[in-house]
Protein backbone atom coordinates (compact mmCIF):
# COMPACT_ATOMS: atom_id res chain seq x y z
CA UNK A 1 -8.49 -12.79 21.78
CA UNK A 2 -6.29 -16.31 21.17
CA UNK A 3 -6.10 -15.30 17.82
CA UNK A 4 -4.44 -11.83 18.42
CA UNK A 5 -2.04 -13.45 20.89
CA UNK A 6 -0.97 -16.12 18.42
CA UNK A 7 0.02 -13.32 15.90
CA UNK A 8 2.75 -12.02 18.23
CA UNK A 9 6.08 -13.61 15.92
CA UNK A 10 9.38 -13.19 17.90
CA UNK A 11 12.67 -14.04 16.23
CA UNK A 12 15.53 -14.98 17.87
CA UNK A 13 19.03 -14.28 15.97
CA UNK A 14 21.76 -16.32 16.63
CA UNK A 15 20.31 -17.98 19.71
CA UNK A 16 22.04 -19.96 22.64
CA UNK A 17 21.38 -22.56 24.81
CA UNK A 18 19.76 -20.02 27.04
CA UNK A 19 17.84 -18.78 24.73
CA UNK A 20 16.28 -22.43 23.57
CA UNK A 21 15.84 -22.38 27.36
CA UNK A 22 13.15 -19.87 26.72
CA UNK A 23 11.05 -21.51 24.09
CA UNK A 24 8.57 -23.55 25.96
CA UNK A 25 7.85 -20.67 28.70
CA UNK A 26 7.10 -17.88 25.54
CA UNK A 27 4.72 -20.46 23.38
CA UNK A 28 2.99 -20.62 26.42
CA UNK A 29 1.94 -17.64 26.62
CA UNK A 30 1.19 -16.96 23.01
CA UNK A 31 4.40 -16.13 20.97
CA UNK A 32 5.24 -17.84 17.36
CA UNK A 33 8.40 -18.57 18.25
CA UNK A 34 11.28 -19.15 15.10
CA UNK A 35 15.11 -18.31 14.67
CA UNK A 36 18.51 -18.44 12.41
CA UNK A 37 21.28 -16.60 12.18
CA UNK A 38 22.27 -13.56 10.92
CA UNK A 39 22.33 -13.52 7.51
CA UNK A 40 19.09 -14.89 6.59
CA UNK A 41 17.37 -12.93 9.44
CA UNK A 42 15.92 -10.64 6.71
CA UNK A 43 13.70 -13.12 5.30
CA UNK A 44 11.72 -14.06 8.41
CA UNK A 45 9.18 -11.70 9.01
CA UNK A 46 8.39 -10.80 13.33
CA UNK A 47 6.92 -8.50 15.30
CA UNK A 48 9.77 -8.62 17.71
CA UNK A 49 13.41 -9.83 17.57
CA UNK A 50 16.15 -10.69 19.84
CA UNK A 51 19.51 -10.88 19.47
CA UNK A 52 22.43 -13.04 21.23
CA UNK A 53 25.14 -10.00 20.52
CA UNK A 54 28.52 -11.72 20.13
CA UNK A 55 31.71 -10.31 20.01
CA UNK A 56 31.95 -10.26 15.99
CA UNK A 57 28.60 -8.63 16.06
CA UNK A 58 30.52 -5.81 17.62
CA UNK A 59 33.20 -5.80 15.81
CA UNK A 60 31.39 -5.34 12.46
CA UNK A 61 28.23 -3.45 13.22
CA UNK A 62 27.30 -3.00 10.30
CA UNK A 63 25.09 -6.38 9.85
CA UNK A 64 23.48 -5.64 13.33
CA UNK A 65 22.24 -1.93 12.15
CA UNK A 66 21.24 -2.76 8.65
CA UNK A 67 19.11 -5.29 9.95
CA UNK A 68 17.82 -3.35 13.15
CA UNK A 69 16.94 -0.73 10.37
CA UNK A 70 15.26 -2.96 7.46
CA UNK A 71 13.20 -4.92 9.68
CA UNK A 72 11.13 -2.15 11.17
CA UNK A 73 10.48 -3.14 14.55
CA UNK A 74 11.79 -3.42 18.02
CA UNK A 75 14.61 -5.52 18.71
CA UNK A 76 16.12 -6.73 22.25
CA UNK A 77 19.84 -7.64 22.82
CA UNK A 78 20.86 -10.40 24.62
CA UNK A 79 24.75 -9.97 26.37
CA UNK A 80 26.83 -12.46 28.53
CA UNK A 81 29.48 -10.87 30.99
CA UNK A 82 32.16 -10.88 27.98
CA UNK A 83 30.61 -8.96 25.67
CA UNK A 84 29.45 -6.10 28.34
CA UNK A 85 33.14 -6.42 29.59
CA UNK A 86 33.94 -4.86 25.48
CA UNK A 87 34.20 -1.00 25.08
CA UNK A 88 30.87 0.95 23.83
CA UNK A 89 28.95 -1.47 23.99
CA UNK A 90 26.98 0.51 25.82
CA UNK A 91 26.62 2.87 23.47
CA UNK A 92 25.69 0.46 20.94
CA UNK A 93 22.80 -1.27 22.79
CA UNK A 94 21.18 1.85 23.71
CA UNK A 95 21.13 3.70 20.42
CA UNK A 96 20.04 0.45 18.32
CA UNK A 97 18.04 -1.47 21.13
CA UNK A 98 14.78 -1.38 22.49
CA UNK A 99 16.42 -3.14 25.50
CA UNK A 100 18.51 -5.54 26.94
CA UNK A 101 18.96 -8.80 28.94
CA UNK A 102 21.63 -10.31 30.19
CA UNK A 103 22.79 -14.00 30.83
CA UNK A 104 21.26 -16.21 32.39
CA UNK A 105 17.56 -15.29 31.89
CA UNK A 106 15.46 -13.48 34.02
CA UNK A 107 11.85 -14.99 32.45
CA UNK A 108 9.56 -13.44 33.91
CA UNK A 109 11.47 -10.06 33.06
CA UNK A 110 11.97 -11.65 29.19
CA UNK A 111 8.34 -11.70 29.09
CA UNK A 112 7.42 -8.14 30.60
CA UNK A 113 9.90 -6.68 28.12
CA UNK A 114 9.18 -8.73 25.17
CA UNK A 115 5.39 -7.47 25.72
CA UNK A 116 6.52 -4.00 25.70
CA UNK A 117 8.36 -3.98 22.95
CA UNK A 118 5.89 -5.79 20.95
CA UNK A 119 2.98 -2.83 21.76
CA UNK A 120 5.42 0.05 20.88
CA UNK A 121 6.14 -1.82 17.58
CA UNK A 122 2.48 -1.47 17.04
CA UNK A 123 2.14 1.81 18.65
CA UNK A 124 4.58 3.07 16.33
CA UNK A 125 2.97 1.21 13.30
CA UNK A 126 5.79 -0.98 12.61
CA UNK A 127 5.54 -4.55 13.81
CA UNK A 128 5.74 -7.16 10.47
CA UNK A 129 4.29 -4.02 8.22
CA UNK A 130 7.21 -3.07 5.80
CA UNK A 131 7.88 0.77 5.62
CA UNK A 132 7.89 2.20 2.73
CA UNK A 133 11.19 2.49 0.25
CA UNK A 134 12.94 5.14 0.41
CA UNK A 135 12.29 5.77 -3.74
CA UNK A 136 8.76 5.77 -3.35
CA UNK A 137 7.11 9.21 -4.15
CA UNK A 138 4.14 11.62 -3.27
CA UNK A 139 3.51 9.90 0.15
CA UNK A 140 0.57 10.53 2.28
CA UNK A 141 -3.23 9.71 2.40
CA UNK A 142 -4.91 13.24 2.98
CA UNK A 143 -7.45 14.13 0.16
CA UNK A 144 -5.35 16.56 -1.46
CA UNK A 145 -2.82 13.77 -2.32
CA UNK A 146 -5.36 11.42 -3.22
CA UNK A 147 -7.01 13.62 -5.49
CA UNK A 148 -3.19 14.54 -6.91
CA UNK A 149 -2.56 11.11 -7.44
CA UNK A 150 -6.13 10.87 -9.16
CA UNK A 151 -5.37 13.83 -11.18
CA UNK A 152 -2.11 12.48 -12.27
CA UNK A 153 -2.87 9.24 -13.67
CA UNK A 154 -5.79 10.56 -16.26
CA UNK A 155 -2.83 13.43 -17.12
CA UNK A 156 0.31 11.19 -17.22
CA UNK A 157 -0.98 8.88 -20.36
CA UNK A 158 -0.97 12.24 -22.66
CA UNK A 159 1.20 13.92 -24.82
CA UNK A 160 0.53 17.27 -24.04
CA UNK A 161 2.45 19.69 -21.69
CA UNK A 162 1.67 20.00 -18.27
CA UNK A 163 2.49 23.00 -15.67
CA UNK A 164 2.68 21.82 -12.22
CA UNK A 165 1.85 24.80 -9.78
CA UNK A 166 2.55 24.71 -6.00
CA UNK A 167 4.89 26.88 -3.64
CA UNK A 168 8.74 25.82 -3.42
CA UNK A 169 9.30 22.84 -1.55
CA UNK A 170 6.33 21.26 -2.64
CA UNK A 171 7.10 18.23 -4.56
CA UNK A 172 7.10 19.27 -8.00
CA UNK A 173 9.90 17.61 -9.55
CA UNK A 174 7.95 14.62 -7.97
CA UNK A 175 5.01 15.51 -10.00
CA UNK A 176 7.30 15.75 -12.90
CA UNK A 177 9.01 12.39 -12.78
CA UNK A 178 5.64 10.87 -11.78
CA UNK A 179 4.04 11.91 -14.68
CA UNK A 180 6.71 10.34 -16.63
CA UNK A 181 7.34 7.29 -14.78
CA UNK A 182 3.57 6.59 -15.55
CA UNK A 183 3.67 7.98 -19.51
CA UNK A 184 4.56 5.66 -22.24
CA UNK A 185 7.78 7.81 -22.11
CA UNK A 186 8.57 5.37 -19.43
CA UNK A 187 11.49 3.81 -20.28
CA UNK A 188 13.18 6.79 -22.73
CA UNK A 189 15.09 9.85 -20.68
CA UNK A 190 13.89 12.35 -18.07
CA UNK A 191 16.16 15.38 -17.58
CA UNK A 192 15.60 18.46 -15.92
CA UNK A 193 16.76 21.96 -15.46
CA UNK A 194 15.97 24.49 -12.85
CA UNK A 195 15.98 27.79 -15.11
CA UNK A 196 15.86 29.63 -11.80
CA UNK A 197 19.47 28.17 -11.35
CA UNK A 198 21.40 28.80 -14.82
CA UNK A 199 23.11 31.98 -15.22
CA UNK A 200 20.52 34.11 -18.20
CA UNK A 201 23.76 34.04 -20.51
CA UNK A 202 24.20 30.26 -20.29
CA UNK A 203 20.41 29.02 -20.62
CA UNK A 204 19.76 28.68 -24.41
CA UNK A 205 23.20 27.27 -24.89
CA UNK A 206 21.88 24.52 -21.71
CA UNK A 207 18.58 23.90 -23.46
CA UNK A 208 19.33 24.38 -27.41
CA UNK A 209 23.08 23.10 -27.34
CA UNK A 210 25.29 24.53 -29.69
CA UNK A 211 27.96 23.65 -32.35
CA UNK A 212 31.67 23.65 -32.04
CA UNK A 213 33.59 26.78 -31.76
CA UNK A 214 30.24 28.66 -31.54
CA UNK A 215 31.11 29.88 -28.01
CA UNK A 216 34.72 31.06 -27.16
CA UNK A 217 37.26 27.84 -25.96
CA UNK A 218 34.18 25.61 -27.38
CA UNK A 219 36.17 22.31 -28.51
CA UNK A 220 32.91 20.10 -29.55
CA UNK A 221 29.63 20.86 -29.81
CA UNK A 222 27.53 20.69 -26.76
CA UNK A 223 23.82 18.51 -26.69
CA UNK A 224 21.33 21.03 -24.98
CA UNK A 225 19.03 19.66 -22.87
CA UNK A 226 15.74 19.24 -24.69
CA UNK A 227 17.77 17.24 -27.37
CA UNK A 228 19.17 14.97 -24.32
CA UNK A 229 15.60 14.07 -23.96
CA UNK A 230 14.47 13.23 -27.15
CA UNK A 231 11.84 10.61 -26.97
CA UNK A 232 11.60 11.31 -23.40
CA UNK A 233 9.91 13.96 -21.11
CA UNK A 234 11.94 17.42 -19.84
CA UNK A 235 10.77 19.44 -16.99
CA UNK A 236 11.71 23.02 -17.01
CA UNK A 237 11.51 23.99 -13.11
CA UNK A 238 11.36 27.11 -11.93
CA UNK A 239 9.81 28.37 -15.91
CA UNK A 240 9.54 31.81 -14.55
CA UNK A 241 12.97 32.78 -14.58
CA UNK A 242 13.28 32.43 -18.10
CA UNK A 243 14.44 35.15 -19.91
CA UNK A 244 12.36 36.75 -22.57
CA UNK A 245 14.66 36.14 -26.18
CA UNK A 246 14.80 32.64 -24.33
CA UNK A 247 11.07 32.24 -23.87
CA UNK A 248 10.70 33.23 -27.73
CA UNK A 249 13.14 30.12 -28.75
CA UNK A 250 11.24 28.05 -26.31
CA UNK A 251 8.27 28.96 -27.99
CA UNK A 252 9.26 28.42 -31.19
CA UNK A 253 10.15 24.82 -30.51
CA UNK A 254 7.00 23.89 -29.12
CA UNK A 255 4.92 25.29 -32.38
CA UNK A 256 7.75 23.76 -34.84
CA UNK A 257 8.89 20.55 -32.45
CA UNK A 258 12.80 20.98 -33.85
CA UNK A 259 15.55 22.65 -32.30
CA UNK A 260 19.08 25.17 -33.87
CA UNK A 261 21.62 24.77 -32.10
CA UNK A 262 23.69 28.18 -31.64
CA UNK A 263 25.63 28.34 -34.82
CA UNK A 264 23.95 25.09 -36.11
CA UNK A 265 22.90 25.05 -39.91
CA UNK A 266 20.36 22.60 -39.86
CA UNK A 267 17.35 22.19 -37.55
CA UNK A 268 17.18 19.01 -35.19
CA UNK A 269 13.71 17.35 -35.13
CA UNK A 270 12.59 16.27 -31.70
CA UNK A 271 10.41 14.19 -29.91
CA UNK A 272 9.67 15.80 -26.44
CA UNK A 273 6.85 15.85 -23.80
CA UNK A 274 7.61 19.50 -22.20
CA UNK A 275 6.93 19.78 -18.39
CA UNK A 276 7.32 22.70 -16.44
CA UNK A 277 6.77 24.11 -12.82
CA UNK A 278 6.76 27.01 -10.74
CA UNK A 279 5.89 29.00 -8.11
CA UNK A 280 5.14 32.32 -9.69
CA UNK A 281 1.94 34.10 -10.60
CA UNK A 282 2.40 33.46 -13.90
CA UNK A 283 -0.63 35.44 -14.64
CA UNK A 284 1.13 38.47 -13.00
CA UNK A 285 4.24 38.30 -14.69
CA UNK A 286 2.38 37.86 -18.11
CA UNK A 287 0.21 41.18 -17.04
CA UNK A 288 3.71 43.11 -16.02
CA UNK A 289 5.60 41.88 -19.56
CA UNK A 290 7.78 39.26 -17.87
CA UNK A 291 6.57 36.56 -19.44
CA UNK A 292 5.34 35.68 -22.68
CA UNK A 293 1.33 35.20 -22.58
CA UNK A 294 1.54 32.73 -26.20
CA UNK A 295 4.08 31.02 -24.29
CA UNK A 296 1.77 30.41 -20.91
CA UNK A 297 -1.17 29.15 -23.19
CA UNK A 298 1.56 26.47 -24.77
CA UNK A 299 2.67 25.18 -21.49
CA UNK A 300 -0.32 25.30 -19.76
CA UNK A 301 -2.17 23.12 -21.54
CA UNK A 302 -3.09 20.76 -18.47
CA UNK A 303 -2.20 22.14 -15.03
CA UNK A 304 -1.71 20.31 -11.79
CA UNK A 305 -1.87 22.34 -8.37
CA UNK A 306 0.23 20.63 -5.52
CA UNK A 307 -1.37 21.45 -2.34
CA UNK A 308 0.56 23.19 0.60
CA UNK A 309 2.10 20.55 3.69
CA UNK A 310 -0.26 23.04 5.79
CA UNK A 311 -3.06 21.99 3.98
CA UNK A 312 -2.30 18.00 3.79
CA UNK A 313 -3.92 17.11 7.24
CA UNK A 314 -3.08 13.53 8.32
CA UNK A 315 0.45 13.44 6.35
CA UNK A 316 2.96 15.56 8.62
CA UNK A 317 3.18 12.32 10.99
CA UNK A 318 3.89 10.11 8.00
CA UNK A 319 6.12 11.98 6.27
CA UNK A 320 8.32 12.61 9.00
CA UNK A 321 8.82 8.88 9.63
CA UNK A 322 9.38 8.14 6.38
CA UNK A 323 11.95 10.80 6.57
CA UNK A 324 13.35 9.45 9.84
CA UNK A 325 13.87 6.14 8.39
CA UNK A 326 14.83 7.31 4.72
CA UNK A 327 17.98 9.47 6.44
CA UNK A 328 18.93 7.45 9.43
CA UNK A 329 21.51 5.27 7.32
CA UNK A 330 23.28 9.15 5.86
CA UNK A 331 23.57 9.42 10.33
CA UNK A 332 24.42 6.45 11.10
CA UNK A 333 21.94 6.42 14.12
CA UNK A 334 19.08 4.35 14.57
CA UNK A 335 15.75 5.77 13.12
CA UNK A 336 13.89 7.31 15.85
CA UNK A 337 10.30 8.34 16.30
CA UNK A 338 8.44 11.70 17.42
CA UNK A 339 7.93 12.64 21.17
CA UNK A 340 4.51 13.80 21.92
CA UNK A 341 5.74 17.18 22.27
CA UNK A 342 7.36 17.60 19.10
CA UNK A 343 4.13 15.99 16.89
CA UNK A 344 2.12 18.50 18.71
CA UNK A 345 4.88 21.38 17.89
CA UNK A 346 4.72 20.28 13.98
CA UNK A 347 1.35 20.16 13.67
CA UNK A 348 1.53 24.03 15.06
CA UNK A 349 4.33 24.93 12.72
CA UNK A 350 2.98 26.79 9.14
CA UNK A 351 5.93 24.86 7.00
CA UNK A 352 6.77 27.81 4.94
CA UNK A 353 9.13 25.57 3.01
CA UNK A 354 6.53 22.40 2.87
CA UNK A 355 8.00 19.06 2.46
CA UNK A 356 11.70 20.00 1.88
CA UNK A 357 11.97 22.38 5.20
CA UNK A 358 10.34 18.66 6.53
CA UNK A 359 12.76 16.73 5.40
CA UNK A 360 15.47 19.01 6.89
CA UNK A 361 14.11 19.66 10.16
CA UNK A 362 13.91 15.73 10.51
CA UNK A 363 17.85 15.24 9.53
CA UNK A 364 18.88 17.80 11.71
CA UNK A 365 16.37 15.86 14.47
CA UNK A 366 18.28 12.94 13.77
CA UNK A 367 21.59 14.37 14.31
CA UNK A 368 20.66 15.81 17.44
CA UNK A 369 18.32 13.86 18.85
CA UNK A 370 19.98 12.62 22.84
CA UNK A 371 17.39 10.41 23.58
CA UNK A 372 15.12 7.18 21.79
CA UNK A 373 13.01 10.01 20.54
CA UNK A 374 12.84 12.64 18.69
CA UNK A 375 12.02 16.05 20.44
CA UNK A 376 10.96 19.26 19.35
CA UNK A 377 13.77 21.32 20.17
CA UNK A 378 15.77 18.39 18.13
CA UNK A 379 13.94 19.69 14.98
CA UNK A 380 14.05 23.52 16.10
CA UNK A 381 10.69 24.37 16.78
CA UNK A 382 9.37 25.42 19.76
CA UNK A 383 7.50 23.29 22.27
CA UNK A 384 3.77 23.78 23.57
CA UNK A 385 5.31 24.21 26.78
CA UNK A 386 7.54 27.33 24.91
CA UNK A 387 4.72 29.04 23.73
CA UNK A 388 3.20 32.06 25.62
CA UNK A 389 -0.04 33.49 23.63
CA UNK A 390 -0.67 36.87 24.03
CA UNK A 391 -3.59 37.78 26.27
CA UNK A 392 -7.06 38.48 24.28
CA UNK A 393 -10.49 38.81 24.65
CA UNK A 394 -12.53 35.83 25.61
CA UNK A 395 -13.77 35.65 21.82
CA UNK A 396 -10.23 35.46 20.71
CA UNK A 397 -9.64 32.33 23.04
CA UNK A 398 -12.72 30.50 21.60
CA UNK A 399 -11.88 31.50 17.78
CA UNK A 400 -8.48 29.65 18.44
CA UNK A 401 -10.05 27.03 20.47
CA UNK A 402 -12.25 26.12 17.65
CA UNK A 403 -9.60 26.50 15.37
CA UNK A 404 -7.31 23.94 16.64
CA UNK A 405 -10.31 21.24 17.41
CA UNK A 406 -10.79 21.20 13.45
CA UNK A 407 -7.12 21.07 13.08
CA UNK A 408 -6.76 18.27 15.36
CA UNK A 409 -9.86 15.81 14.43
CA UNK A 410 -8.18 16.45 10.37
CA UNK A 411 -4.71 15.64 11.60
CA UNK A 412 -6.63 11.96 12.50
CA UNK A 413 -9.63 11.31 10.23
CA UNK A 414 -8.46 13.64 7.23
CA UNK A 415 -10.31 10.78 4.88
CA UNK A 416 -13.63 10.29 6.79
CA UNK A 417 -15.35 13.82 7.27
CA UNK A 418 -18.37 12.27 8.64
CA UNK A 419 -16.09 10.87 11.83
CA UNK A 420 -14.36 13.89 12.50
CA UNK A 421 -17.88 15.64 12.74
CA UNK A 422 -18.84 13.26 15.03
CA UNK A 423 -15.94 12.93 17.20
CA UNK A 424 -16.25 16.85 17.49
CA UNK A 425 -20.19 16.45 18.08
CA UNK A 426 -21.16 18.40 15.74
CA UNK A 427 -23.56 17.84 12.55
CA UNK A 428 -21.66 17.43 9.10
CA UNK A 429 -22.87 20.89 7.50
CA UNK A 430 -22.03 22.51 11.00
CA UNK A 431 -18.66 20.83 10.53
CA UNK A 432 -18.51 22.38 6.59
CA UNK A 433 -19.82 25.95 7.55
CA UNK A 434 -16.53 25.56 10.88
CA UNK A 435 -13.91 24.61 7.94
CA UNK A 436 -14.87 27.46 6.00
CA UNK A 437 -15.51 30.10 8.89
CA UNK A 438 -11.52 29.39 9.65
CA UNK A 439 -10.63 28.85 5.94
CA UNK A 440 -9.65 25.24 5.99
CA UNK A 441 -9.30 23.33 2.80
């Protein structure tokens, strides 16, 4: 138990004399004290901080919030009758502050408060864990991202064309630049087009280029796309939308692996790793003539499936902190965690648009969001306490009953099955036959 104690590291920012004061009465009870100023508070790693806010600290924000935001925990403000004499600073303390003291000390209050602050660091999973940068990709621990991630790195070392498969909002461009970041196209260029996005008159110009004067008020000759990335990888989102005397060049290119531009003379040899995506049927729009079935077998040489945010139990909580933090700087507020209320509204919601309605819902929370958390009316869903199910038979009450367990024990112990049949109380294969009776993957 000494040993958890002695883990708690507080950091004190620009202390003063008071705040020396405390030093003796906190290692006392089990806190690693340290502190420095300002500018070098980054490097010390804590659990909790305080801060002696000054007057230039108010006057320039800007140090106060960055490091409030990098260091990922809770952080206390400490304020003599000056500084809470100076205009919004009320404002200030509450939106970036866990909470506040002022001068001189109350101790035994310091204490309470610096305990509190320390267990919703680690409540909240912060404390002296870093959070993860806001460049790093395909987030989450369920099994359908582990296995993606699996999948990905025996795929990524090839040379042949891979279609990437998952409904919009998905992730696939992730996929995409994954796969390259992890080729030995590493370091030569990724571009990508959405074909979905191009105007049908304007797409083999984008991805072929052409020659000057070829087009009308053409000065130079334009590099299409696919020669941009020579050497490198191109992802061709949204595939589907490619028009048919478009899909035939495409084709060709892949077979031959050189390019004409429009009015060129002389073919262009390339060296290009093709990646595409979408969220079509492909197989149905190659059975209705919309899409070219020699040109389906040449992209889909390897295929990667991105699993549904529905179907990625354990990773909705995740996500939207990541989220939280990733956008807090574009809001300028604090990043702010989930009420109760509102984690039990996501986990309800069927995320139609996956990871990028997500992502939106969470700025919009941000932006919104009145108090230290973030509620579910802040992200536009409706609260449990919103909801009014429709009367039903008794059978109808235990089929979603039963539903909802399984969601819930996934939501928690998504990568140890054998746990969330026990927490339920139920055997493993009962557990199995439950997840397919409701159709859980």
């Amino acid at each position: 138990m000494l040993d958890t104690v002695n883990n708690r590291r507080l950091l004190i920012v620009d202390p003063c004399v008071d705040c020396h004061g405390l030093l003796p009465g906190l290692r006392t009870v089990g806190w690693d004290v340290d502190s420095c100023d300002l500018q070098s508070a980054l490097q010390h790693r804590c659990d909790v901080g305080l801060i002696r806010l000054q007057p230039f600290h108010l006057e320039h924000p800007e140090a106060v919030k960055e490091l409030i935001t990098r260091s990922g925990t809770e952080w206390i403000a400490v304020l003599n009758h000056d500084v809470l004499r100076m205009q919004n600073v009320g404002d200030f303390v509450c939106e970036w502050f866990f909470d506040f003291h002022t001068l001189p000390f109350d101790v035994s209050r310091v204490q309470i408060t610096l305990g509190r602050a320390f267990g919703m660091a680690r409540l909240r999973g912060q404390g002296a864990a870093a959070y993860p940068a806001p460049d790093d990709e395909l987030l989450g621990d369920s099994h359908p991202l582990r296995e993606l991630r699996k999948l990905i790195g025996k795929l990524a070392p090839t040379e042949s064309p891979v279609l990437i498969r998952g409904e919009s909002g998905t992730g696939k461009e992730l996929v995409a630049r994954t796969l390259h970041r992890q080729s030995q196209r590493a370091s030569r260029p990724f571009v990508a087009i959405n074909c979905d996005s191009v105007a049908d008159h304007l797409l083999r110009s984008e991805l072929f280029g052409y020659e000057k004067s070829a087009l009308t008020g053409a000065l130079q000759h334009k590099t299409g796309r696919l020669e941009a990335a020579d050497g490198g990888t191109v992802f061709l989102d949204e595939v589907g939308a490619l028009p048919l005397d478009v899909q035939g060049s495409l084709l060709r290119f892949l077979q031959e692996r050189h390019i004409e531009r429009l009015s060129g003379e002389l073919p262009l040899k390339l060296d290009v790793r093709v990646l595409a995506a979408t969220h079509l049927d492909l197989e149905a729009e190659v059975a209705a003539g919309r899409f070219r079935e020699d040109l389906y077998y040449r992209l889909n040489v390897l295929e990667v499936l991105i699993a549904p945010l529905r179907e990625r139990h354990g990773d909705l909580a995740m996500l939207a902190n990541h989220f939280s933090h990733y956008y807090s700087g574009e809001t300028g507020r604090r990043p702010r965690s989930f009420s109760e209320e509102a984690l039990i509204a996501m986990s309800k919601h069927d995320w139609p648009g996956n990871v990028r309605e997500l992502a939106n819902r969470v700025r919009r929370g941000l932006v919104l969001a009145e108090g230290r958390q973030i509620e579910a009316r802040d992200l536009g869903l409706v609260s449990q306490q919103d909801i009014t199910l429709p009367m039903g038979t008794l059978e109808d009450y235990k089929h979603r009953a039963e539903r909802q367990a399984l969601c819930d024990v996934l939501n928690r112990h998504s990568d140890n099955l054998s746990t969330a049949a026990k927490v339920l109380g139920i055997s493993r294969p009962t557990f199995y036959r439950l997840l397919h009776k409701h159709q859980i993957r």
